[in-house]
N, C-alpha and C. Protein backbone atom coordinates (compact mmCIF):
# COMPACT_ATOMS: atom_id res chain seq x y z
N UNK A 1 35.30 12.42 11.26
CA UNK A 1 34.00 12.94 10.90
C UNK A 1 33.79 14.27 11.58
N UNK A 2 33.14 15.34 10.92
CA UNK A 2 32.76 16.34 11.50
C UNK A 2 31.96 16.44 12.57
N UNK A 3 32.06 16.62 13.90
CA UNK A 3 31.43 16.99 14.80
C UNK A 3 30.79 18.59 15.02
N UNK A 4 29.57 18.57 14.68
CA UNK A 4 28.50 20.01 15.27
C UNK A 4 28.45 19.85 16.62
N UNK A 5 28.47 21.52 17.20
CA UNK A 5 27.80 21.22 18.56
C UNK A 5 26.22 21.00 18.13
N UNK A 6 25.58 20.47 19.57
CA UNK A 6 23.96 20.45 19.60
C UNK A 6 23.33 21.88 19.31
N UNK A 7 23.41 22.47 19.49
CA UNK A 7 23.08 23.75 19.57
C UNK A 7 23.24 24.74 18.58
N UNK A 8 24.24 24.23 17.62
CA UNK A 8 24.60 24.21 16.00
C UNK A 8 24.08 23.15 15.33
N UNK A 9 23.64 21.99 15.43
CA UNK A 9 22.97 21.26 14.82
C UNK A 9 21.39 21.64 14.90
N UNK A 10 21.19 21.72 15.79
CA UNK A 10 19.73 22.00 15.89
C UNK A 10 19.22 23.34 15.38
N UNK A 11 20.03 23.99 15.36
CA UNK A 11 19.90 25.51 14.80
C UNK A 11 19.74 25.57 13.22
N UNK A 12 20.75 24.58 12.53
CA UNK A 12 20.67 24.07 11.04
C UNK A 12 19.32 23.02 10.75
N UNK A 13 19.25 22.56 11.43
CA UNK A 13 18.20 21.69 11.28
C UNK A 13 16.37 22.46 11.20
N UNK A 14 16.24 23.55 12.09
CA UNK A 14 15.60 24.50 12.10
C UNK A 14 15.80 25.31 11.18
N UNK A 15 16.79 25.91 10.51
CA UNK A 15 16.96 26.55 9.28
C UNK A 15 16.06 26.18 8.09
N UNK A 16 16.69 24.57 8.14
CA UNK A 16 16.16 23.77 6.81
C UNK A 16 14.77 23.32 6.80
N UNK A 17 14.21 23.39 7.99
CA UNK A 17 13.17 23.38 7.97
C UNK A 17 11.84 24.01 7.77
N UNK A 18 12.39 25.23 8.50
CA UNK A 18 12.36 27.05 7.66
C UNK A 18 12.33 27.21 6.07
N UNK A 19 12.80 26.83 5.78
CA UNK A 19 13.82 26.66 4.20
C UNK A 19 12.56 25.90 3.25
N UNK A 20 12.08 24.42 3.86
CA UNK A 20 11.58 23.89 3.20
C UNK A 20 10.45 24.27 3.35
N UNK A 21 9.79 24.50 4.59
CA UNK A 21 8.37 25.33 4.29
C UNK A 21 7.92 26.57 3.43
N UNK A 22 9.10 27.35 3.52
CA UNK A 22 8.65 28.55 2.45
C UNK A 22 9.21 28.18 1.09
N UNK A 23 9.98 26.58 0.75
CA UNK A 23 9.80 26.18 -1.05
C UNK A 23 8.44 25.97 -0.75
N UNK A 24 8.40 25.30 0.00
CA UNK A 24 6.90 24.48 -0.19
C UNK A 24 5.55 25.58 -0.53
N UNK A 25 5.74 26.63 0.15
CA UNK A 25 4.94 27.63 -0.21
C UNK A 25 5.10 28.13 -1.55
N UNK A 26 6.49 28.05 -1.77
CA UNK A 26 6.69 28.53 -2.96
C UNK A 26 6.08 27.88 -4.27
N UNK A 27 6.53 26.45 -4.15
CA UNK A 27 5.76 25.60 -4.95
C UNK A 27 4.28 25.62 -5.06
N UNK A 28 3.49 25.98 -3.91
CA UNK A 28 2.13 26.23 -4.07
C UNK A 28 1.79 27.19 -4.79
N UNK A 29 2.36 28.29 -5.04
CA UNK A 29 2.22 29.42 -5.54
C UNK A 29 2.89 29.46 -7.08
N UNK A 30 3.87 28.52 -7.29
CA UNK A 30 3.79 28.42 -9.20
C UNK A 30 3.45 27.06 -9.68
N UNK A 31 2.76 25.69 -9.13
CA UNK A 31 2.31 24.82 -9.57
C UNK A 31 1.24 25.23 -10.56
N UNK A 32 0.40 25.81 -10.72
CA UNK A 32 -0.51 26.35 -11.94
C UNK A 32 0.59 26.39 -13.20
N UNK A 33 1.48 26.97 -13.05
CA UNK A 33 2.35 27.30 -13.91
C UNK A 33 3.36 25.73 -13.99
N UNK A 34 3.54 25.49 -13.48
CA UNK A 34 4.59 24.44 -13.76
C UNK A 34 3.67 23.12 -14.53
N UNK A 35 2.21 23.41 -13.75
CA UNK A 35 1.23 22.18 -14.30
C UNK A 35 1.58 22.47 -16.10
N UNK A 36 0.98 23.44 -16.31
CA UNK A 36 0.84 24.16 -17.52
C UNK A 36 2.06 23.76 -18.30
N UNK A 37 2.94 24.06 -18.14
CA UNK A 37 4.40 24.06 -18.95
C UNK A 37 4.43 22.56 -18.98
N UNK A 38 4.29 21.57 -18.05
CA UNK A 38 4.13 20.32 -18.13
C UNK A 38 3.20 19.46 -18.58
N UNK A 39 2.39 19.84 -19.70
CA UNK A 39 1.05 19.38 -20.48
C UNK A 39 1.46 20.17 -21.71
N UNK A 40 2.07 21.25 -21.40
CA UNK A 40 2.86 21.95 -22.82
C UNK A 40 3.49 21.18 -23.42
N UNK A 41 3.69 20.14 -23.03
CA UNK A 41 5.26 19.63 -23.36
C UNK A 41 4.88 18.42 -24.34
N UNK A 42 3.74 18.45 -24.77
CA UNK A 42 2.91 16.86 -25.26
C UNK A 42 2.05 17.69 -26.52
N UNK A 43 2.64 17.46 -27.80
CA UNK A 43 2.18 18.11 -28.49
C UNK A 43 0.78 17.40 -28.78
N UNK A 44 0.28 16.64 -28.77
CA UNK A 44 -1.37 16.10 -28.23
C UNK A 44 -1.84 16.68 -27.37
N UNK A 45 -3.24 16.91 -27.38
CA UNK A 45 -3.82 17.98 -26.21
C UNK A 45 -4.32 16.52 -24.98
N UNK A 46 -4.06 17.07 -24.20
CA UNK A 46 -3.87 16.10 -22.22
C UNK A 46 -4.81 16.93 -21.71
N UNK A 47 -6.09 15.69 -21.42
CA UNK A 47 -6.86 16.69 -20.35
C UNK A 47 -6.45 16.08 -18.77
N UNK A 48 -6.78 16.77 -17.76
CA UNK A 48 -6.70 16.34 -16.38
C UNK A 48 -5.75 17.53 -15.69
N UNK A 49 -5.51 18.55 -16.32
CA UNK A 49 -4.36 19.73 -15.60
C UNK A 49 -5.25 20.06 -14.05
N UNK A 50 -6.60 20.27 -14.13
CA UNK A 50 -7.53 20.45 -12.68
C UNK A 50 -7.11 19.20 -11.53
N UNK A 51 -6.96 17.88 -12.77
CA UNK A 51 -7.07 16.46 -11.65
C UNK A 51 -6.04 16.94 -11.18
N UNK A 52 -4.82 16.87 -12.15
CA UNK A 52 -3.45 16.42 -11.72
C UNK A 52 -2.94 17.85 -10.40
N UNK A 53 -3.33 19.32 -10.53
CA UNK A 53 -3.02 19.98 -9.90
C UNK A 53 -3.42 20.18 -8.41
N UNK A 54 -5.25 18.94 -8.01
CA UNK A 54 -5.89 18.93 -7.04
C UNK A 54 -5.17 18.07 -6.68
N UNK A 55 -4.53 16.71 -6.89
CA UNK A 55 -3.75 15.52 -6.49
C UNK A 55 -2.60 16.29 -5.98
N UNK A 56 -1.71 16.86 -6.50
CA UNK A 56 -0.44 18.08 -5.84
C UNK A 56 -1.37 18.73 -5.26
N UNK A 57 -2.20 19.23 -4.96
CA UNK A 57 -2.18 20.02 -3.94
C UNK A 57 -2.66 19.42 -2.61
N UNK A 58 -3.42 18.12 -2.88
CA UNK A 58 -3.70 17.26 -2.17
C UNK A 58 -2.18 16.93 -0.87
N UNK A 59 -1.58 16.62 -2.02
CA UNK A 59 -0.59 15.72 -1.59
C UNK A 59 0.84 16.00 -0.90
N UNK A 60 0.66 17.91 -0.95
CA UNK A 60 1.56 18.79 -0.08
C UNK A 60 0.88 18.59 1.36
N UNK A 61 -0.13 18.80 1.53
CA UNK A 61 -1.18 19.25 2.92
C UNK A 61 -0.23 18.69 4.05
N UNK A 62 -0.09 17.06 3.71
CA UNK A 62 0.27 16.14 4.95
C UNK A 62 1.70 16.63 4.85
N UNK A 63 2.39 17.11 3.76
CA UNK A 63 3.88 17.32 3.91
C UNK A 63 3.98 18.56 4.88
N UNK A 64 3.18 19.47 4.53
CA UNK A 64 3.25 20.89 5.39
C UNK A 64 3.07 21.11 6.46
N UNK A 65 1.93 19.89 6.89
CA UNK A 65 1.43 20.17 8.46
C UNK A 65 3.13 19.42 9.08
N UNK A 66 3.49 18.18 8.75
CA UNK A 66 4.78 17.95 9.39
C UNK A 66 5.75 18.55 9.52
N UNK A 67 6.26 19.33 8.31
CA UNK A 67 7.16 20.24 8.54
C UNK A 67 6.94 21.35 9.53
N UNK A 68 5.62 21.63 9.79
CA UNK A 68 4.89 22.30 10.95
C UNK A 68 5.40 22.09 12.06
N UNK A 69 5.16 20.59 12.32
CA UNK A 69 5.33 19.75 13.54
C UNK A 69 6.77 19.73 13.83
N UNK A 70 7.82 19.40 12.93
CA UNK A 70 8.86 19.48 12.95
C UNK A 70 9.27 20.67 13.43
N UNK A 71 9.31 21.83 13.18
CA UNK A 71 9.62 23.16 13.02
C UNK A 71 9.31 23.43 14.98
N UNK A 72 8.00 22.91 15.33
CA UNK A 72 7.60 22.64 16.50
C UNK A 72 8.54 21.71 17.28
N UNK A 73 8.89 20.34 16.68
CA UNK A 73 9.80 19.67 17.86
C UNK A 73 10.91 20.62 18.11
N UNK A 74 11.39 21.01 16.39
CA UNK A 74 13.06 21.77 16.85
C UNK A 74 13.00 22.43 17.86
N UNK A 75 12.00 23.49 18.03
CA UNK A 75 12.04 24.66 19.43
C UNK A 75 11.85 23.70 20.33
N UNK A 76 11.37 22.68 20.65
CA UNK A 76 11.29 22.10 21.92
C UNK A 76 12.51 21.53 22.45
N UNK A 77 13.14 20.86 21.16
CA UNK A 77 14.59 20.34 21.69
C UNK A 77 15.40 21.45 21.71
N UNK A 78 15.57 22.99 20.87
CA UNK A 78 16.81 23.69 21.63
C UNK A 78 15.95 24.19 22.70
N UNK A 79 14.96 24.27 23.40
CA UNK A 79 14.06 24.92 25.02
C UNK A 79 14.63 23.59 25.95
N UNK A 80 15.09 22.54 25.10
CA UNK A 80 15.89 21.59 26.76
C UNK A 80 14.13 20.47 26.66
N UNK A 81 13.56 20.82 26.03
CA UNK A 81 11.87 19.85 26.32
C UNK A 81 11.60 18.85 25.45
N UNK A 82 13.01 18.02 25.57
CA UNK A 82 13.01 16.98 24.44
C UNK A 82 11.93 15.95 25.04
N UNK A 83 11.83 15.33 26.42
CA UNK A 83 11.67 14.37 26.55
C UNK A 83 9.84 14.91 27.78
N UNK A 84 8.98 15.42 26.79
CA UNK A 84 8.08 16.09 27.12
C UNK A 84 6.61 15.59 26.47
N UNK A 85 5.66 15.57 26.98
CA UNK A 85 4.54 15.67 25.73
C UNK A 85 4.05 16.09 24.76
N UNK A 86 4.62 17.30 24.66
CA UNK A 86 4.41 17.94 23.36
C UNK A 86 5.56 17.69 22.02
N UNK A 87 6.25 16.93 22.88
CA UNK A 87 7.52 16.55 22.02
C UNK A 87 7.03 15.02 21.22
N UNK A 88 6.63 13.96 22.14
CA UNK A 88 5.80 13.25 22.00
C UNK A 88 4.73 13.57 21.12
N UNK A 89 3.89 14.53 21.28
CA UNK A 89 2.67 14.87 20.17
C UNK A 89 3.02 15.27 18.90
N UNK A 90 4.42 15.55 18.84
CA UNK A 90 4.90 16.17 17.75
C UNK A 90 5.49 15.31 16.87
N UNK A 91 6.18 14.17 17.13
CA UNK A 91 6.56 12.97 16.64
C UNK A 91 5.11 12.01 16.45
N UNK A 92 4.56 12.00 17.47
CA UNK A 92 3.16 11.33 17.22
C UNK A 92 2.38 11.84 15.31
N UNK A 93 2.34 13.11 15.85
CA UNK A 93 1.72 14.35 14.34
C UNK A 93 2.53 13.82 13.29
N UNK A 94 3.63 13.84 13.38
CA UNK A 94 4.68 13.58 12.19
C UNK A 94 4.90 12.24 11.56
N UNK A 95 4.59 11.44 12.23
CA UNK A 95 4.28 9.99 12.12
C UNK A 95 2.93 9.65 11.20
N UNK A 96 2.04 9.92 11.83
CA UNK A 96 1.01 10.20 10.86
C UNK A 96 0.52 10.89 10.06
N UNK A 97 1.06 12.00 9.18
CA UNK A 97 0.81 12.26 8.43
C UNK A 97 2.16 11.89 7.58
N UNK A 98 2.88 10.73 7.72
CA UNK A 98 4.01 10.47 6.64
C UNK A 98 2.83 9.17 6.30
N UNK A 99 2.49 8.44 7.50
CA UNK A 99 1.29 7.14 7.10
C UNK A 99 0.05 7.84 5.91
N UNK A 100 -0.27 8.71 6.30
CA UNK A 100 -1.48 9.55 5.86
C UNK A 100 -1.07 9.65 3.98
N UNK A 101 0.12 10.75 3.96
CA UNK A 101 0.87 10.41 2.87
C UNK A 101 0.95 9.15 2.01
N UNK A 102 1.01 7.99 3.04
CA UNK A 102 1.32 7.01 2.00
C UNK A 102 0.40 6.46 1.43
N UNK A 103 -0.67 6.36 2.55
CA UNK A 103 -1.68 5.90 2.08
C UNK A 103 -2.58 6.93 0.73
N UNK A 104 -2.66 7.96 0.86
CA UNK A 104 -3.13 8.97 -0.19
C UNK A 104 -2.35 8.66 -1.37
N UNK A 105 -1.00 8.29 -1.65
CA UNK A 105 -0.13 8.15 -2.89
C UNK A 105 -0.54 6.96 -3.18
N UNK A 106 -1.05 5.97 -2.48
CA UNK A 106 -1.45 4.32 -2.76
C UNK A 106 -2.52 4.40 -3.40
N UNK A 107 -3.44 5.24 -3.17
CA UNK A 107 -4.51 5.93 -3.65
C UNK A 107 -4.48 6.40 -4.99
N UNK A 108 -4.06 7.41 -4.79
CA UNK A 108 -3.50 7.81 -6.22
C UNK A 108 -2.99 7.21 -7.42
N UNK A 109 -1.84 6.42 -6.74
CA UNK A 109 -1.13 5.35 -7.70
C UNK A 109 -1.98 4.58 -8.65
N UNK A 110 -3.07 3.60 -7.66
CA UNK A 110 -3.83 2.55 -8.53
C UNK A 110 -5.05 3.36 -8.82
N UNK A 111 -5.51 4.34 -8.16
CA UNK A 111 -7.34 4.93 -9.02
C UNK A 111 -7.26 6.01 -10.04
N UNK A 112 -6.08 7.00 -9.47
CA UNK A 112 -6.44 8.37 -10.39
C UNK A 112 -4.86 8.10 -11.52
N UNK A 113 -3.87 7.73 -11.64
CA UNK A 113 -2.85 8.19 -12.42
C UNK A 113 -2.45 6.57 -12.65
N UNK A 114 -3.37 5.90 -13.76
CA UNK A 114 -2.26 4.01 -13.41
C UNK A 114 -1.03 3.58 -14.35
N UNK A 115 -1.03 4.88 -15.62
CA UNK A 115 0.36 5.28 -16.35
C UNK A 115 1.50 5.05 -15.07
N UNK A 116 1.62 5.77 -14.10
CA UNK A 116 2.60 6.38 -13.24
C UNK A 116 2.41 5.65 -11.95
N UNK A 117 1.41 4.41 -11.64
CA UNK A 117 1.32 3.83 -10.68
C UNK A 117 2.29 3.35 -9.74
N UNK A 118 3.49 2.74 -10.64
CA UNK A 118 4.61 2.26 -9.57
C UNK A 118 5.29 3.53 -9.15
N UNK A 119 5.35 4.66 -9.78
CA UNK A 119 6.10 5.61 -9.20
C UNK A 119 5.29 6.32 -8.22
N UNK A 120 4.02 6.51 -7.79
CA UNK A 120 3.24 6.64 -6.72
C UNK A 120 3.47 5.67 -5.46
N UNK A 121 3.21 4.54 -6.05
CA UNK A 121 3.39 3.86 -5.29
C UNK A 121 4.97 2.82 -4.26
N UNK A 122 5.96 3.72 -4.86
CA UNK A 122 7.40 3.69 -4.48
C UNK A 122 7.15 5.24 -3.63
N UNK A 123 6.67 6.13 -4.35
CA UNK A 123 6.77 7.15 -2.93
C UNK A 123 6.11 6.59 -1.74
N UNK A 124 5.17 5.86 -2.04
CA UNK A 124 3.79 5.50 -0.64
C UNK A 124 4.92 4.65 -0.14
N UNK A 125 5.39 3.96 -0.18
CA UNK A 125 6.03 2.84 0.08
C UNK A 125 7.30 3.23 0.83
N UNK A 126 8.26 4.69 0.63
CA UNK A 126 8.82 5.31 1.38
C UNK A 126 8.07 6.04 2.40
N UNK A 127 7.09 6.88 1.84
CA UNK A 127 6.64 7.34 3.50
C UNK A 127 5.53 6.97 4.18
N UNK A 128 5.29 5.72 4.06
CA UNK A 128 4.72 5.00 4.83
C UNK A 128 6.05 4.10 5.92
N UNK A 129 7.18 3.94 5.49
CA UNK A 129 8.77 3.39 5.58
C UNK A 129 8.46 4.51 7.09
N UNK A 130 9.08 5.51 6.49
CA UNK A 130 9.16 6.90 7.27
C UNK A 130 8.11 6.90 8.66
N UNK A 131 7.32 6.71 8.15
CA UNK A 131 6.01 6.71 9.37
C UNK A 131 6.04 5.58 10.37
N UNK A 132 6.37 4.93 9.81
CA UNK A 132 6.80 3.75 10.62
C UNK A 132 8.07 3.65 12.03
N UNK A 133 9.06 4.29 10.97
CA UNK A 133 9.98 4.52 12.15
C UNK A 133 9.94 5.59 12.48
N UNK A 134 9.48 6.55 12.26
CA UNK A 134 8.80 7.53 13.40
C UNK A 134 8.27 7.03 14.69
N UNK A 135 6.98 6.42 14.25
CA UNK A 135 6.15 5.71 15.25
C UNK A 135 6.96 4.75 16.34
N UNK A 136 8.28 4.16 15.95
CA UNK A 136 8.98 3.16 16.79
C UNK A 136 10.06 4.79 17.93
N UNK A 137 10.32 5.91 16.66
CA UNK A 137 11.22 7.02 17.46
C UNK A 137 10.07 7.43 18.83
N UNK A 138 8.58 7.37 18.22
CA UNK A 138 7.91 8.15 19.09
C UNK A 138 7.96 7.41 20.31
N UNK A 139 7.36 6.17 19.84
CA UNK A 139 7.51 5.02 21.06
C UNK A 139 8.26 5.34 22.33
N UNK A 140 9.62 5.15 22.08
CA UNK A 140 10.78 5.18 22.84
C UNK A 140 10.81 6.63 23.30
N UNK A 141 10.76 7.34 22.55
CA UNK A 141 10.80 9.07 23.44
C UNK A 141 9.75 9.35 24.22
N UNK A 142 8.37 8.39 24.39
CA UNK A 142 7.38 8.01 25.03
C UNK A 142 7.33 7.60 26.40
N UNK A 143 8.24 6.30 26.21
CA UNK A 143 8.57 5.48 27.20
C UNK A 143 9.40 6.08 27.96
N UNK A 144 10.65 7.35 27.40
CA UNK A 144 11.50 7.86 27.97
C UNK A 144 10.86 8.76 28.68
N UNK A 145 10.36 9.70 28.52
CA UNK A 145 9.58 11.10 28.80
C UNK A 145 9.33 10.32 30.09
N UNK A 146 8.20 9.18 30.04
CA UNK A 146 7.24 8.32 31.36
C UNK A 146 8.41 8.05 32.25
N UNK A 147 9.53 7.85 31.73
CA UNK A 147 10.45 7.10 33.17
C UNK A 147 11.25 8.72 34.05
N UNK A 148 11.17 9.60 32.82
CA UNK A 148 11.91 11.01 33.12
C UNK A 148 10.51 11.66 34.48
N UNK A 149 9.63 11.21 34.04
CA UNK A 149 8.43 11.71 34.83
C UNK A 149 8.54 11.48 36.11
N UNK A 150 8.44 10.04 36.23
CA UNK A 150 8.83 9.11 37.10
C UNK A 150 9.85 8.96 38.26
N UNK A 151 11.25 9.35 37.63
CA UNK A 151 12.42 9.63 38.24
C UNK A 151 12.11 11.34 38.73
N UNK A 152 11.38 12.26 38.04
CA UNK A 152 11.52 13.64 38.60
C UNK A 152 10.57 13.36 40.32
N UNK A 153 9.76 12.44 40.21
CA UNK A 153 8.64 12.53 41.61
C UNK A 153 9.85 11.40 42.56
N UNK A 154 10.57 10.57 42.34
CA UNK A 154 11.59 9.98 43.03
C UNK A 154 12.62 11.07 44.00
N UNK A 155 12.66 11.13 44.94
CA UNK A 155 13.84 11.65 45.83
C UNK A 155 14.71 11.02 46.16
């Protein structure tokens, strides 16, 4: 198997994270257009292009602030401040807004879109998954940080 150094992994990992925030921007900036072409496509006239484009735009928010957060842990782990509080707050952040996510798509699924319900509700169902074991990663890098604390006041 291919072995990266850390320092090359984390550097790619920061790339892509880079990467996905400015699609994500990108996508904010031609969803009008993609809504459009996608209601084009139904030679019956479809109302809801306002619903369906406030629900996407809804439903980036929690993706963006994490990739935020993320973008935030990476610099902390190549600065050596893996096992820190802000590293902790950052997994904490990221954790909940994948819960936040799921719960908003659960939302969605059964009140505003119930054509497309199970497929809302298979995304909720992954990142709520996601949030979850976040919350068990945060845990432990929690508990770690407290004993790293701990051992630094030890002589």
């Amino acid at each position: 198997m291919l072995k990266i150094k850390k320092d090359t992994s984390t550097l790619i990992s920061l790339v892509l994270a880079f990467l996905a925030l400015l699609a994500l921007v990108a996508v904010w900036a031609t969803l009008p257009f993609v809504v459009d072409c996608f209601f084009g496509l139904f030679k019956e006239r479809i109302d809801g292009k306002t619903q369906l484009l406030a629900v996407l735009y809804a439903a980036s928010l929690p993706v963006a602030v994490a990739d935020i957060l993320l973008i935030r842990l990476l610099l902390l782990v190549r600065g050596g401040r893996i096992f820190s509080p802000e590293a902790v707050g950052s997994l904490r952040g990221i954790s909940w807004c994948c819960l936040v996510e799921g719960v908003y798509l659960i939302c969605v699924g059964i009140f505003v879109f119930d054509p497309v319900a199970v497929s809302f509700c298979m995304l909720a169902f992954a990142a709520v998954f996601l949030g979850i074991v976040l919350r068990v990663v945060k845990n432990v890098i929690e508990e770690a940080t407290a004993i790293k604390t701990e051992n630094d006041y030890t002589i």
